[in-house]
PDB file of N, CA and C in Angstrom:
ATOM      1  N   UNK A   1     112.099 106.314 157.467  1.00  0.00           N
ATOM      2  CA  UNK A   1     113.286 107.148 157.539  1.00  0.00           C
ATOM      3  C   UNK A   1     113.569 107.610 158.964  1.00  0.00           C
ATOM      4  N   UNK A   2     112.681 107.694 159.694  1.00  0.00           N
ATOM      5  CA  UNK A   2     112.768 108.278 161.167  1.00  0.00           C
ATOM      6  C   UNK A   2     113.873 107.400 161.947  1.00  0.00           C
ATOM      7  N   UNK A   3     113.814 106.021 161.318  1.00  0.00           N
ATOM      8  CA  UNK A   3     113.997 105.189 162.686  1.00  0.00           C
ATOM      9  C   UNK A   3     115.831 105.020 162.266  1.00  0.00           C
ATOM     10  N   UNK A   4     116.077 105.297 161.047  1.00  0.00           N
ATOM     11  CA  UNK A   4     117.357 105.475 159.889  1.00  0.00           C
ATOM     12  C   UNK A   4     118.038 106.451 160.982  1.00  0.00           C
ATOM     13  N   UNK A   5     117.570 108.024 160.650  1.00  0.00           N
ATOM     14  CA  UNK A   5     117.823 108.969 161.237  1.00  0.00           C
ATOM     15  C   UNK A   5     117.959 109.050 162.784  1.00  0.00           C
ATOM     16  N   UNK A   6     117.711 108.024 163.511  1.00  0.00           N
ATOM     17  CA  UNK A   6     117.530 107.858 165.126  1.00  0.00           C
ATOM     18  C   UNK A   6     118.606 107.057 165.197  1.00  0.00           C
ATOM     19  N   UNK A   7     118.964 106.196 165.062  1.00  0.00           N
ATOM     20  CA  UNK A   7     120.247 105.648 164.332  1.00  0.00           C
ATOM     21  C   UNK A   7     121.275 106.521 164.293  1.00  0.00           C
ATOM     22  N   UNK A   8     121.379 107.013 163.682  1.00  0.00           N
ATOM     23  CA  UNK A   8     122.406 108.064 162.706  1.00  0.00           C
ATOM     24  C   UNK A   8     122.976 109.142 164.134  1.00  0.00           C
ATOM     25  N   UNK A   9     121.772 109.556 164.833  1.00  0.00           N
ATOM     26  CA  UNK A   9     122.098 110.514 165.403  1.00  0.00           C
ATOM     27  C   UNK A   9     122.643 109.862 167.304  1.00  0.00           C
ATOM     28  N   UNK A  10     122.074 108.617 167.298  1.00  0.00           N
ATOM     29  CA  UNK A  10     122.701 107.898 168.405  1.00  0.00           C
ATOM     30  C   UNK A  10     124.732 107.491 168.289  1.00  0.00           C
ATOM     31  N   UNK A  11     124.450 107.130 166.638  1.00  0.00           N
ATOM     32  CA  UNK A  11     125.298 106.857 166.597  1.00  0.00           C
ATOM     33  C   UNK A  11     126.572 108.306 166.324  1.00  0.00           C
ATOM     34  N   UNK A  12     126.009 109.339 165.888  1.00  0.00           N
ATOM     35  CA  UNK A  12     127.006 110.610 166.552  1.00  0.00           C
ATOM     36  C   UNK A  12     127.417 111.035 167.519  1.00  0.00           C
ATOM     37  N   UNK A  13     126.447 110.677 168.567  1.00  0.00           N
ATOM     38  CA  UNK A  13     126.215 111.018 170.238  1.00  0.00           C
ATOM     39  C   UNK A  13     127.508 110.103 170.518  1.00  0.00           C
ATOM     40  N   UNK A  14     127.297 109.113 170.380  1.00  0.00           N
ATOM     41  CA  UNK A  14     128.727 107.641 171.007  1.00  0.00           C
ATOM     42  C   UNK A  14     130.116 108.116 170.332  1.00  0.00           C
ATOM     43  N   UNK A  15     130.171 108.463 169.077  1.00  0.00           N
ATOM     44  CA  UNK A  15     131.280 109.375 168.745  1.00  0.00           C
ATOM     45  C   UNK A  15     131.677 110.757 169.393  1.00  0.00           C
ATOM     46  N   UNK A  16     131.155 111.042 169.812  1.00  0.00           N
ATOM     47  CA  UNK A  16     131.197 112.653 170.017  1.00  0.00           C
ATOM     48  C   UNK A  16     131.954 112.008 171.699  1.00  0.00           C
ATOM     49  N   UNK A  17     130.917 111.252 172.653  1.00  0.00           N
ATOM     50  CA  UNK A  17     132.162 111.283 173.793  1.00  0.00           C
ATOM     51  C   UNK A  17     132.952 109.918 173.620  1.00  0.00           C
ATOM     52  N   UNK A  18     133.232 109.598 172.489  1.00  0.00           N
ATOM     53  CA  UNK A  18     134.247 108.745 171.799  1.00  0.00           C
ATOM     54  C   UNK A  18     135.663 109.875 172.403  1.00  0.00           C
ATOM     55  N   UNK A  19     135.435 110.663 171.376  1.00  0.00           N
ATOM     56  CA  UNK A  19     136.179 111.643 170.803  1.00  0.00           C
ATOM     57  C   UNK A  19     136.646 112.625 172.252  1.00  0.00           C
ATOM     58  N   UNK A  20     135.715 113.086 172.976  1.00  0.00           N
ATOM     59  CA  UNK A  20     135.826 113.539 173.856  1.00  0.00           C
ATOM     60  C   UNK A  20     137.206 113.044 175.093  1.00  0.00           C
ATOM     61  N   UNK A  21     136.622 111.585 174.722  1.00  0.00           N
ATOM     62  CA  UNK A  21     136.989 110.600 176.215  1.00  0.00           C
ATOM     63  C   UNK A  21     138.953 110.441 175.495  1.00  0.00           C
ATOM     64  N   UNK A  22     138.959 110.996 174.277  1.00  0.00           N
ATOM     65  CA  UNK A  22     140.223 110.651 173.785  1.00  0.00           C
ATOM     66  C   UNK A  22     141.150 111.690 172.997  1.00  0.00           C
ATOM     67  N   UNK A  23     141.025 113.253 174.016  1.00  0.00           N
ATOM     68  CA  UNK A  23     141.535 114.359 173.388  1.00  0.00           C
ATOM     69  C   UNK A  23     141.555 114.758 172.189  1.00  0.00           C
ATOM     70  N   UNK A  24     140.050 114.888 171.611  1.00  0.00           N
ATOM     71  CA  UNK A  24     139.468 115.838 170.950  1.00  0.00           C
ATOM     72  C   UNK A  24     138.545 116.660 171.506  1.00  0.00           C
ATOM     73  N   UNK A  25     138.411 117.659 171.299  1.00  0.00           N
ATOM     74  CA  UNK A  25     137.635 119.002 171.240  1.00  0.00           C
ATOM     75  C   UNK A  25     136.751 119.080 170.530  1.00  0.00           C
ATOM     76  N   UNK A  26     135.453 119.228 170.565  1.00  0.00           N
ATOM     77  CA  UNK A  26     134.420 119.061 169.498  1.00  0.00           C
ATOM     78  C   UNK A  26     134.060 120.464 168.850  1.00  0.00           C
ATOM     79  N   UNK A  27     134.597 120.703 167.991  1.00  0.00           N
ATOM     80  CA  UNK A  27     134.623 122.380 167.404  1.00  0.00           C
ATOM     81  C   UNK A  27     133.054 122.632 167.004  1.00  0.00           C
ATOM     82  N   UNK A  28     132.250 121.707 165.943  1.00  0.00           N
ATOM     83  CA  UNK A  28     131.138 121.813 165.700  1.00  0.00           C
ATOM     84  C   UNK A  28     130.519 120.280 164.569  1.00  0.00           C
ATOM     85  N   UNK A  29     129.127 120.343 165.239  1.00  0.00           N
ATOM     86  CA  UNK A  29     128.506 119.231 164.826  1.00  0.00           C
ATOM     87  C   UNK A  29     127.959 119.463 163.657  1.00  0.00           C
ATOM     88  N   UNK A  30     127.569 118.350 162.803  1.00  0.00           N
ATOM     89  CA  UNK A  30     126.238 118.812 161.334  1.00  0.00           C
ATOM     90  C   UNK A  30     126.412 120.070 160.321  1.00  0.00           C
ATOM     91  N   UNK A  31     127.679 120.235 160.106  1.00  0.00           N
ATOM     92  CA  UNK A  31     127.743 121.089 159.459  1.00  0.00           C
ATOM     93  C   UNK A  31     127.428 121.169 158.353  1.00  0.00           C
ATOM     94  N   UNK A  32     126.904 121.634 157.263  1.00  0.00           N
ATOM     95  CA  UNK A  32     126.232 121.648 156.052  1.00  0.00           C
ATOM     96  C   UNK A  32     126.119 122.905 155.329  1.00  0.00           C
ATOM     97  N   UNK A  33     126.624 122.325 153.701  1.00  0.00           N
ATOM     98  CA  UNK A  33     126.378 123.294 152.910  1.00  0.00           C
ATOM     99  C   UNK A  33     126.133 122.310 151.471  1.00  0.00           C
ATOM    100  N   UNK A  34     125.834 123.473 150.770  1.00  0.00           N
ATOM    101  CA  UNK A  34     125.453 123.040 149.344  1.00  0.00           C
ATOM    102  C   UNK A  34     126.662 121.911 148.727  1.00  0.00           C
ATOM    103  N   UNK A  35     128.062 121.781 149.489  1.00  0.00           N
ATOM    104  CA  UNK A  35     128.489 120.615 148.757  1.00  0.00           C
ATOM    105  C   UNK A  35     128.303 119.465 149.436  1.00  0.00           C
ATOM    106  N   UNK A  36     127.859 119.698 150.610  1.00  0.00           N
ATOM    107  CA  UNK A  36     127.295 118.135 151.503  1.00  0.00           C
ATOM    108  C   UNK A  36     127.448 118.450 153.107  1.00  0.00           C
ATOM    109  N   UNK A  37     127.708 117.576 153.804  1.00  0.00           N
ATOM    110  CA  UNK A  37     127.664 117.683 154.765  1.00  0.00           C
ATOM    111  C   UNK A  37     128.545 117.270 155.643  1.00  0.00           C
ATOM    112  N   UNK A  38     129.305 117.351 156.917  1.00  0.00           N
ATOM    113  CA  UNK A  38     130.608 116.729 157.440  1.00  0.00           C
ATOM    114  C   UNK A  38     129.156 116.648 158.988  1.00  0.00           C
ATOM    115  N   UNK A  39     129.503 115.605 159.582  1.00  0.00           N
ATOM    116  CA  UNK A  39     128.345 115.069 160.859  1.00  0.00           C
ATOM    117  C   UNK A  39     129.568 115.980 162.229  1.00  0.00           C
ATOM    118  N   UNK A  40     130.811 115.776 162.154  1.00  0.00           N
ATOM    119  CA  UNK A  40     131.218 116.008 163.443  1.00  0.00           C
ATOM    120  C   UNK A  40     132.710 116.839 163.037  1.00  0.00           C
ATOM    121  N   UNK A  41     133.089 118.125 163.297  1.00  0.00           N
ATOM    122  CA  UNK A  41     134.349 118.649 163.288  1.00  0.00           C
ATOM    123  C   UNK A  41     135.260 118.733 164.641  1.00  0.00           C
ATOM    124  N   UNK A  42     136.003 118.068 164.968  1.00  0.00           N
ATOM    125  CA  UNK A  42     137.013 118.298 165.964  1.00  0.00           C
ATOM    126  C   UNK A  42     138.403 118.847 165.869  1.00  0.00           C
ATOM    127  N   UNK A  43     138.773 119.132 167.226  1.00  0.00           N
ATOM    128  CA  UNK A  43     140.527 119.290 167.122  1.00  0.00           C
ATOM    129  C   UNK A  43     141.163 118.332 167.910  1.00  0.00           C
ATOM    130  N   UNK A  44     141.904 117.285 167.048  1.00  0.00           N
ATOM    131  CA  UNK A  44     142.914 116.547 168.017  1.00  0.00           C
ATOM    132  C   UNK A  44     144.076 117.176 168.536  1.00  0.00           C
ATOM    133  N   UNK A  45     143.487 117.134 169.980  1.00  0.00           N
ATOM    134  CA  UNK A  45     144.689 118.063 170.717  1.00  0.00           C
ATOM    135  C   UNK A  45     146.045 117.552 170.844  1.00  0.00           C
ATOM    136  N   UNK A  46     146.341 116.433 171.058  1.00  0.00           N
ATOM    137  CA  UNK A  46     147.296 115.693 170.757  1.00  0.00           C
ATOM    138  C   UNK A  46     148.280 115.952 169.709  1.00  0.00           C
ATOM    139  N   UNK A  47     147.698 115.874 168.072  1.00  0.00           N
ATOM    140  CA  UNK A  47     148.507 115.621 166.962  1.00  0.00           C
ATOM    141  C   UNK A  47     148.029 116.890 166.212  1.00  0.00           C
ATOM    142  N   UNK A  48     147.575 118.269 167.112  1.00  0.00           N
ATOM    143  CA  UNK A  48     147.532 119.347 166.355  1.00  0.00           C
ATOM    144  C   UNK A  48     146.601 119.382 165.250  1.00  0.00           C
ATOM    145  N   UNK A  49     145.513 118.931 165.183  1.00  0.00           N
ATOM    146  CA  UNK A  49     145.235 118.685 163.156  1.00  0.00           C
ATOM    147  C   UNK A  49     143.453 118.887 163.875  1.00  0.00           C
ATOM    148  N   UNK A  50     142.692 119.350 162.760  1.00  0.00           N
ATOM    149  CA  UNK A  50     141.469 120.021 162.835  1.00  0.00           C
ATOM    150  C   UNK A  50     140.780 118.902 162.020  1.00  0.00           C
ATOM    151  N   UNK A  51     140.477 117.687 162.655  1.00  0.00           N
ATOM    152  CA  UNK A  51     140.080 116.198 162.007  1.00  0.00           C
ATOM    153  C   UNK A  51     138.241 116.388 162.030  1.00  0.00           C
ATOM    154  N   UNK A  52     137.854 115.986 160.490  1.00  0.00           N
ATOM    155  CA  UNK A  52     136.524 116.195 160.047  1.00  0.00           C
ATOM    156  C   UNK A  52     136.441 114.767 159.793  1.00  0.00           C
ATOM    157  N   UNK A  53     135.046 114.067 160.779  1.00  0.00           N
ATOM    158  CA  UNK A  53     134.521 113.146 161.082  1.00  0.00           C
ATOM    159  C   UNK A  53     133.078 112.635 160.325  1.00  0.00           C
ATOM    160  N   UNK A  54     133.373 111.252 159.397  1.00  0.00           N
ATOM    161  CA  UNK A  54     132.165 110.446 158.570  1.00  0.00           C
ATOM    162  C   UNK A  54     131.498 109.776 159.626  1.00  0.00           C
ATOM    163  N   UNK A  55     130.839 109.695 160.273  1.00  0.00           N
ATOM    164  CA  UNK A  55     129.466 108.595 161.287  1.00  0.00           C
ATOM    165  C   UNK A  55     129.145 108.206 160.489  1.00  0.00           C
ATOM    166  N   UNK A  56     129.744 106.561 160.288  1.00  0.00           N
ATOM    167  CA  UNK A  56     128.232 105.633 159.691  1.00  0.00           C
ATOM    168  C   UNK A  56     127.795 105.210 160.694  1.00  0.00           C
ATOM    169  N   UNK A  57     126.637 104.550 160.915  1.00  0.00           N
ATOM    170  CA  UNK A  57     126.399 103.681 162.207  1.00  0.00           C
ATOM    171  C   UNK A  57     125.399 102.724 161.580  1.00  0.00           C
ATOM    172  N   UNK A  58     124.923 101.611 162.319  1.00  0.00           N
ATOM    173  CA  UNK A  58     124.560 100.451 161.421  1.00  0.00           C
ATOM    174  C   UNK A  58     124.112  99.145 162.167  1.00  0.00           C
ATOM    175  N   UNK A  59     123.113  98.769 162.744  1.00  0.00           N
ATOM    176  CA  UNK A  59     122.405  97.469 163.728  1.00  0.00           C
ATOM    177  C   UNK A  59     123.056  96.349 162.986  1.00  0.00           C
ATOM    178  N   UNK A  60     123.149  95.822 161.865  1.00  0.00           N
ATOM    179  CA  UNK A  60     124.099  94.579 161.690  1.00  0.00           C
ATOM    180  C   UNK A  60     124.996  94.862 160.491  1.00  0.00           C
ATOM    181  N   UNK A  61     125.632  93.602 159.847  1.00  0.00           N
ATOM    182  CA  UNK A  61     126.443  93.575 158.714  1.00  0.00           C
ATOM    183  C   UNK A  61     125.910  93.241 157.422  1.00  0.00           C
ATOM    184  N   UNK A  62     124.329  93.254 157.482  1.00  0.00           N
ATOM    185  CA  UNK A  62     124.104  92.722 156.066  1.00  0.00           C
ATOM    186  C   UNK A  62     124.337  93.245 154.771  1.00  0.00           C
ATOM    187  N   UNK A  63     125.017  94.810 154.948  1.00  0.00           N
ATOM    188  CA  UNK A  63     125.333  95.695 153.609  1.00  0.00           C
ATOM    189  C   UNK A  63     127.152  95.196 153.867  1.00  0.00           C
ATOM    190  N   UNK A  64     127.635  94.678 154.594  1.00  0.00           N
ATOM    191  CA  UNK A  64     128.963  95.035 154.917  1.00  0.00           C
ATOM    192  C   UNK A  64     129.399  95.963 156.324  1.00  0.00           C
ATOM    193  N   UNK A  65     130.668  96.274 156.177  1.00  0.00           N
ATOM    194  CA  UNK A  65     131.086  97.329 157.270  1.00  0.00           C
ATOM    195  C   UNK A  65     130.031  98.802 156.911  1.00  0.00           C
ATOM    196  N   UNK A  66     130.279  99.504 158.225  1.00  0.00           N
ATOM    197  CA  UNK A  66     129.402 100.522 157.902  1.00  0.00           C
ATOM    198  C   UNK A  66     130.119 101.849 157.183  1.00  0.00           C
ATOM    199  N   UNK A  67     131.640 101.505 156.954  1.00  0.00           N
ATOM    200  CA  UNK A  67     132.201 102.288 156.793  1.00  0.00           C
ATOM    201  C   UNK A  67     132.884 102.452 154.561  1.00  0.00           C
ATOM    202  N   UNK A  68     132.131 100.935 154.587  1.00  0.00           N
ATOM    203  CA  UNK A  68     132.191 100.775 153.094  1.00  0.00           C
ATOM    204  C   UNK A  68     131.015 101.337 152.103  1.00  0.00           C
ATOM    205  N   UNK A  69     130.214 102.454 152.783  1.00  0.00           N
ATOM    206  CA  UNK A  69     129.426 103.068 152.300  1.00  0.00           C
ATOM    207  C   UNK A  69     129.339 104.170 152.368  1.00  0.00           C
ATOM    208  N   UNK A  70     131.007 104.470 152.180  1.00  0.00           N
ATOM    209  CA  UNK A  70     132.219 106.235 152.261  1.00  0.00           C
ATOM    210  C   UNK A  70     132.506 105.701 150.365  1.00  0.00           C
ATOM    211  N   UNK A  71     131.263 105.901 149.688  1.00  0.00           N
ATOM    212  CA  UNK A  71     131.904 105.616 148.660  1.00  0.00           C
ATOM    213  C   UNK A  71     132.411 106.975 147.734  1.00  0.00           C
ATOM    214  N   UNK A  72     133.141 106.793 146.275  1.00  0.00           N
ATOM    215  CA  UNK A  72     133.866 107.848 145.880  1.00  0.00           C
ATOM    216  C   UNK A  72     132.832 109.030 145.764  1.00  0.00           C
ATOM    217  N   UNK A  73     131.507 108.754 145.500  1.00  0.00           N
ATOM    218  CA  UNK A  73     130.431 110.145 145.438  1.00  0.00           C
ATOM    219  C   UNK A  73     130.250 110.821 146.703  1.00  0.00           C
ATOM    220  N   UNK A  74     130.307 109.946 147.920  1.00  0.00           N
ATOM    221  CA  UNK A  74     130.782 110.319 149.553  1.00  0.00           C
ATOM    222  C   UNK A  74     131.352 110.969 149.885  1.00  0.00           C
ATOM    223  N   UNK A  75     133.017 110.394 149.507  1.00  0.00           N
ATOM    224  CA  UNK A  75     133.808 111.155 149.581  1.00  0.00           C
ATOM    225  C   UNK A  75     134.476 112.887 148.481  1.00  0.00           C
ATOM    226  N   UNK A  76     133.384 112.611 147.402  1.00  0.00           N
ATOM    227  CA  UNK A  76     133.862 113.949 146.973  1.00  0.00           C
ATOM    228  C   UNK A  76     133.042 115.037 147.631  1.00  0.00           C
ATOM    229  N   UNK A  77     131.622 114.386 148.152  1.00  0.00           N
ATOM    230  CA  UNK A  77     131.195 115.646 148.818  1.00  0.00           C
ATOM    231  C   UNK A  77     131.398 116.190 150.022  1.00  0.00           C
ATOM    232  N   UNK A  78     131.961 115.035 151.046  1.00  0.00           N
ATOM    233  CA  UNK A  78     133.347 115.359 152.083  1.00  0.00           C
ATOM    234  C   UNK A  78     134.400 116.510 151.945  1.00  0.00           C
ATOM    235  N   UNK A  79     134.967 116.210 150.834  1.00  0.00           N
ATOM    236  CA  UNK A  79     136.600 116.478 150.417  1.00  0.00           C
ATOM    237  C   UNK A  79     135.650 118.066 149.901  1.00  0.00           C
ATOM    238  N   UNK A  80     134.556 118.552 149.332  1.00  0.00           N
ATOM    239  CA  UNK A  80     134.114 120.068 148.751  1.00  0.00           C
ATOM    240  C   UNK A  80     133.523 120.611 150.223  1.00  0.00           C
ATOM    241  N   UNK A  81     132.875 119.805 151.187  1.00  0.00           N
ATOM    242  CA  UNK A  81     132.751 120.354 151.984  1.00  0.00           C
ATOM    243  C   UNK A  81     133.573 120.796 153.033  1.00  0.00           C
ATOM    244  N   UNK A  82     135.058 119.796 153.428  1.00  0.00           N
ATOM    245  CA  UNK A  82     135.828 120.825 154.049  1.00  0.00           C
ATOM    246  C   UNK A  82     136.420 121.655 153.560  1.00  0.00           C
ATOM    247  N   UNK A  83     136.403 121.469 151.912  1.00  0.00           N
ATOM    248  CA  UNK A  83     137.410 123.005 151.516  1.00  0.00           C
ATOM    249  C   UNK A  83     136.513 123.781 151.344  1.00  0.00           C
ATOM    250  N   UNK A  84     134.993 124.100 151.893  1.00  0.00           N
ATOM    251  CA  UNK A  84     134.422 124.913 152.013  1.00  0.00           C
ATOM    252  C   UNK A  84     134.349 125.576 153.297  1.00  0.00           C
ATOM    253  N   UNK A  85     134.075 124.992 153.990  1.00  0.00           N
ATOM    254  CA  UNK A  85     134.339 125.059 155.712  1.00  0.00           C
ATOM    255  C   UNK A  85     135.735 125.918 155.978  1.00  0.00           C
ATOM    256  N   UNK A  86     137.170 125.270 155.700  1.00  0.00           N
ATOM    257  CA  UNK A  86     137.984 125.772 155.412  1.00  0.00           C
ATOM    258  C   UNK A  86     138.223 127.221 154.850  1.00  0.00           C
ATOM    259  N   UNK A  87     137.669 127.544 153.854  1.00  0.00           N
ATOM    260  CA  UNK A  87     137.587 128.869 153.104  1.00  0.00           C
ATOM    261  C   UNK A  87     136.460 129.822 153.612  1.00  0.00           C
ATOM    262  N   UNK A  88     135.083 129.194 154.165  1.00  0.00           N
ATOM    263  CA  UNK A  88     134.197 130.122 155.203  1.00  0.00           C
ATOM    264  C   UNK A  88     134.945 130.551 156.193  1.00  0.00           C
ATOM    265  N   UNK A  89     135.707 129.538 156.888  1.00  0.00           N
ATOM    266  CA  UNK A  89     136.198 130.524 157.989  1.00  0.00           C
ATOM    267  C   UNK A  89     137.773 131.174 157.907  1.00  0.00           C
ATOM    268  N   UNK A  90     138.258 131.278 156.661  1.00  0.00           N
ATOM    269  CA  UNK A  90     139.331 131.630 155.970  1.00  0.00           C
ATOM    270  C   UNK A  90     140.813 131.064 156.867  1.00  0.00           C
ATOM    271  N   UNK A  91     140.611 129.778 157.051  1.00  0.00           N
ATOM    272  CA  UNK A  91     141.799 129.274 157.712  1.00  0.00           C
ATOM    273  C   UNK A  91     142.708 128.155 156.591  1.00  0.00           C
ATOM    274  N   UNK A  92     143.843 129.046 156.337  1.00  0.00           N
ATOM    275  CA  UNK A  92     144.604 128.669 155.606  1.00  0.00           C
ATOM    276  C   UNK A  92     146.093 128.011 156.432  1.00  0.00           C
ATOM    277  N   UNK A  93     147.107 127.134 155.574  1.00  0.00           N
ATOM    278  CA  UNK A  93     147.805 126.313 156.922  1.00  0.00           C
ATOM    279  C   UNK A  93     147.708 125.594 158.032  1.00  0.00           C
ATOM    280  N   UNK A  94     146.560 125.085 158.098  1.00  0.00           N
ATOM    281  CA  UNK A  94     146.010 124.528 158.812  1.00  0.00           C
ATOM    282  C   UNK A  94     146.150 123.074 158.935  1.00  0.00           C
ATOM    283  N   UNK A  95     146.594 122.060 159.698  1.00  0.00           N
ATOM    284  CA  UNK A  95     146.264 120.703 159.070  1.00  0.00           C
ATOM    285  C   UNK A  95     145.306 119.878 159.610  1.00  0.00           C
ATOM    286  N   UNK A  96     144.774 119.171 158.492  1.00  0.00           N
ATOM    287  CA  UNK A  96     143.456 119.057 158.563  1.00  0.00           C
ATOM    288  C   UNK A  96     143.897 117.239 158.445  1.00  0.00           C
ATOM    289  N   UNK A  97     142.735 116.733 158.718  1.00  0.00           N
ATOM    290  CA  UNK A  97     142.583 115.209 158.432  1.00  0.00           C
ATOM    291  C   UNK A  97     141.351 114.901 158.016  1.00  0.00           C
ATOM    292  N   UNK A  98     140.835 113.920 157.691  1.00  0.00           N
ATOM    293  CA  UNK A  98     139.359 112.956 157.671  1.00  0.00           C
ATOM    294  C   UNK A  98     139.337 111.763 157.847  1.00  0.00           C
ATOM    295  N   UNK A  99     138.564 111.736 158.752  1.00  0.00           N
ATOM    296  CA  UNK A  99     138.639 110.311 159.694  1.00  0.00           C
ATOM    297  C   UNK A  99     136.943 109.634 158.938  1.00  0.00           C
ATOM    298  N   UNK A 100     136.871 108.714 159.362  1.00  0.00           N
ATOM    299  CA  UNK A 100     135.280 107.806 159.306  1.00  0.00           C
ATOM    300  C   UNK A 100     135.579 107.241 160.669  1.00  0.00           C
ATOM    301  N   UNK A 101     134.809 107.232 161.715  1.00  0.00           N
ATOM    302  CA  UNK A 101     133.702 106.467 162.717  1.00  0.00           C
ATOM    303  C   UNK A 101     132.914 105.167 162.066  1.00  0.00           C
ATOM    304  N   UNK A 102     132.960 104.233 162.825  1.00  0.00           N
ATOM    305  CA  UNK A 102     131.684 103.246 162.206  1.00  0.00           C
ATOM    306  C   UNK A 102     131.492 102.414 163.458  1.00  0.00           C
ATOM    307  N   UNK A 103     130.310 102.723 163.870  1.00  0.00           N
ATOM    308  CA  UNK A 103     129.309 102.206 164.956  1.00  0.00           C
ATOM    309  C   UNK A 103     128.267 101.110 164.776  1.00  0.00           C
ATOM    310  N   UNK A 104     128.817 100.006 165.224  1.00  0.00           N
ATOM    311  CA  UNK A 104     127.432  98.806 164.842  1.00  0.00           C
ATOM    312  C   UNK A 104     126.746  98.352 166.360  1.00  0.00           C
ATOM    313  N   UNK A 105     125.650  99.118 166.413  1.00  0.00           N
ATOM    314  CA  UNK A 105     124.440  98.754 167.513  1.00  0.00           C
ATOM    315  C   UNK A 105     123.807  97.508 167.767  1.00  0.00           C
ATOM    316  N   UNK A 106     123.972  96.749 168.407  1.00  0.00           N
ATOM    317  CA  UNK A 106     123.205  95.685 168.555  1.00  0.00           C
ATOM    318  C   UNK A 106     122.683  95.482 170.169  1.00  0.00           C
ATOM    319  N   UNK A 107     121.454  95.236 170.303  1.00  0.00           N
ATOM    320  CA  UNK A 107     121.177  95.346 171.761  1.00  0.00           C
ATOM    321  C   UNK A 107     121.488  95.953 172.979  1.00  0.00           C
ATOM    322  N   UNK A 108     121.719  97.182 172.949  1.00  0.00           N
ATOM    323  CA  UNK A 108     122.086  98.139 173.328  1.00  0.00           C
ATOM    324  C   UNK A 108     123.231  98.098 173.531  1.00  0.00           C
ATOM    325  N   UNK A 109     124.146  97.337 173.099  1.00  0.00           N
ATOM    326  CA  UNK A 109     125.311  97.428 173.121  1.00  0.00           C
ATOM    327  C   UNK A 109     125.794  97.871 172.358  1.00  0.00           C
ATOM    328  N   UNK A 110     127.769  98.400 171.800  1.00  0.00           N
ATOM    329  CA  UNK A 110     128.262  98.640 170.577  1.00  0.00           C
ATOM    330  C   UNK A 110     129.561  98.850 170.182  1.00  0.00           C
ATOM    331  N   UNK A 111     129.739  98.689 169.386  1.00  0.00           N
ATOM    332  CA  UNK A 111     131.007  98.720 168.919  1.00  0.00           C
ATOM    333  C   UNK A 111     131.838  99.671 167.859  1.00  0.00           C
ATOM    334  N   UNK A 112     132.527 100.428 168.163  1.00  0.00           N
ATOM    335  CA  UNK A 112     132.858 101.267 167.928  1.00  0.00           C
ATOM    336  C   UNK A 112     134.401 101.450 167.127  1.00  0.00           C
ATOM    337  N   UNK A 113     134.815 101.302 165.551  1.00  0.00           N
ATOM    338  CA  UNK A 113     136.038 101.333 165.525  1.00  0.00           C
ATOM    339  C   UNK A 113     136.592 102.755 164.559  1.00  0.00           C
ATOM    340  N   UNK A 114     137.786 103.380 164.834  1.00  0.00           N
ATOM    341  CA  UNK A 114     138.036 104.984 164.211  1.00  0.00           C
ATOM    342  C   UNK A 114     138.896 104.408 163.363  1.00  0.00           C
ATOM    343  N   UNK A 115     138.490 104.583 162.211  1.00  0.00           N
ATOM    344  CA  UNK A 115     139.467 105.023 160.922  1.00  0.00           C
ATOM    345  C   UNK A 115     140.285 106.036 160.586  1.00  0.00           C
ATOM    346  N   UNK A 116     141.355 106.649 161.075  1.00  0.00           N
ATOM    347  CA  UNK A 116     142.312 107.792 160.956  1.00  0.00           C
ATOM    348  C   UNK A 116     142.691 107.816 159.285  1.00  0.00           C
ATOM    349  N   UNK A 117     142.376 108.935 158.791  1.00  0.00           N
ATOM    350  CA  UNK A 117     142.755 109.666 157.621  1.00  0.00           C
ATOM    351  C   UNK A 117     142.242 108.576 156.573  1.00  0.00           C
ATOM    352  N   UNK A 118     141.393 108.333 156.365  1.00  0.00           N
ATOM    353  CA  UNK A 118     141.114 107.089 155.299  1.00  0.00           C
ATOM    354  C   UNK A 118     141.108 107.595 153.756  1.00  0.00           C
ATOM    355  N   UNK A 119     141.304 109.166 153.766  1.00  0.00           N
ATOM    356  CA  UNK A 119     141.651 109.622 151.981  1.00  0.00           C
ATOM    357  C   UNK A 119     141.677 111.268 152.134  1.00  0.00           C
TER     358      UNK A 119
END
């Protein structure tokens, strides 16, 4: 699991000055609660909207894209965790998005493509 998790968290790091390098604001990382977890919260300064970020990341294709493993049990604990996030910090009117990231590592190289609003 270590080497899963080393992974996971490289592949947040490359998002994060993804995101950076392309006017977002990184509000807060790993956020977590009892309905799951969101890896990266930003603000796209650009298009106004408070966009909550899926990191898959993934060394090859043998499951598929890394981003086809946002499945519907995924995404409902996504979709409870920002309307929790949302209601902790009592921001109502707000517009919000959810994006997926999917990072495939191969020899220290990588590739990187953003999915805007995928549900």
């Amino acid at each position: 699991m270590y080497k899963k998790h080393q992974i996971g968290k490289s592949g947040e790091e490359l998002a994060c000055k993804y995101l950076k390098d392309n006017n977002y604001g990184i509000v807060e990382r790993n956020f977590s609660c009892l309905q799951g977890e969101i890896d990266i919260i930003a603000y796209d300064i650009q298009n106004k909207e408070l966009v909550f970020f899926e990191v898959k990341t993934r060394t090859n294709f043998n499951y598929g894209f890394p981003s086809d493993s946002v499945n519907k049990q995924k995404k409902r604990h996504i979709l409870r965790s920002v309307e929790y996030y949302l209601y902790s910090r009592n921001m109502q009117n707000v517009f919000v998005r959810i994006d997926v990231i999917e990072i495939v590592l191969n020899k220290g190289k990588y590739k990187l493509n953003h999915l805007k609003q995928v549900f």
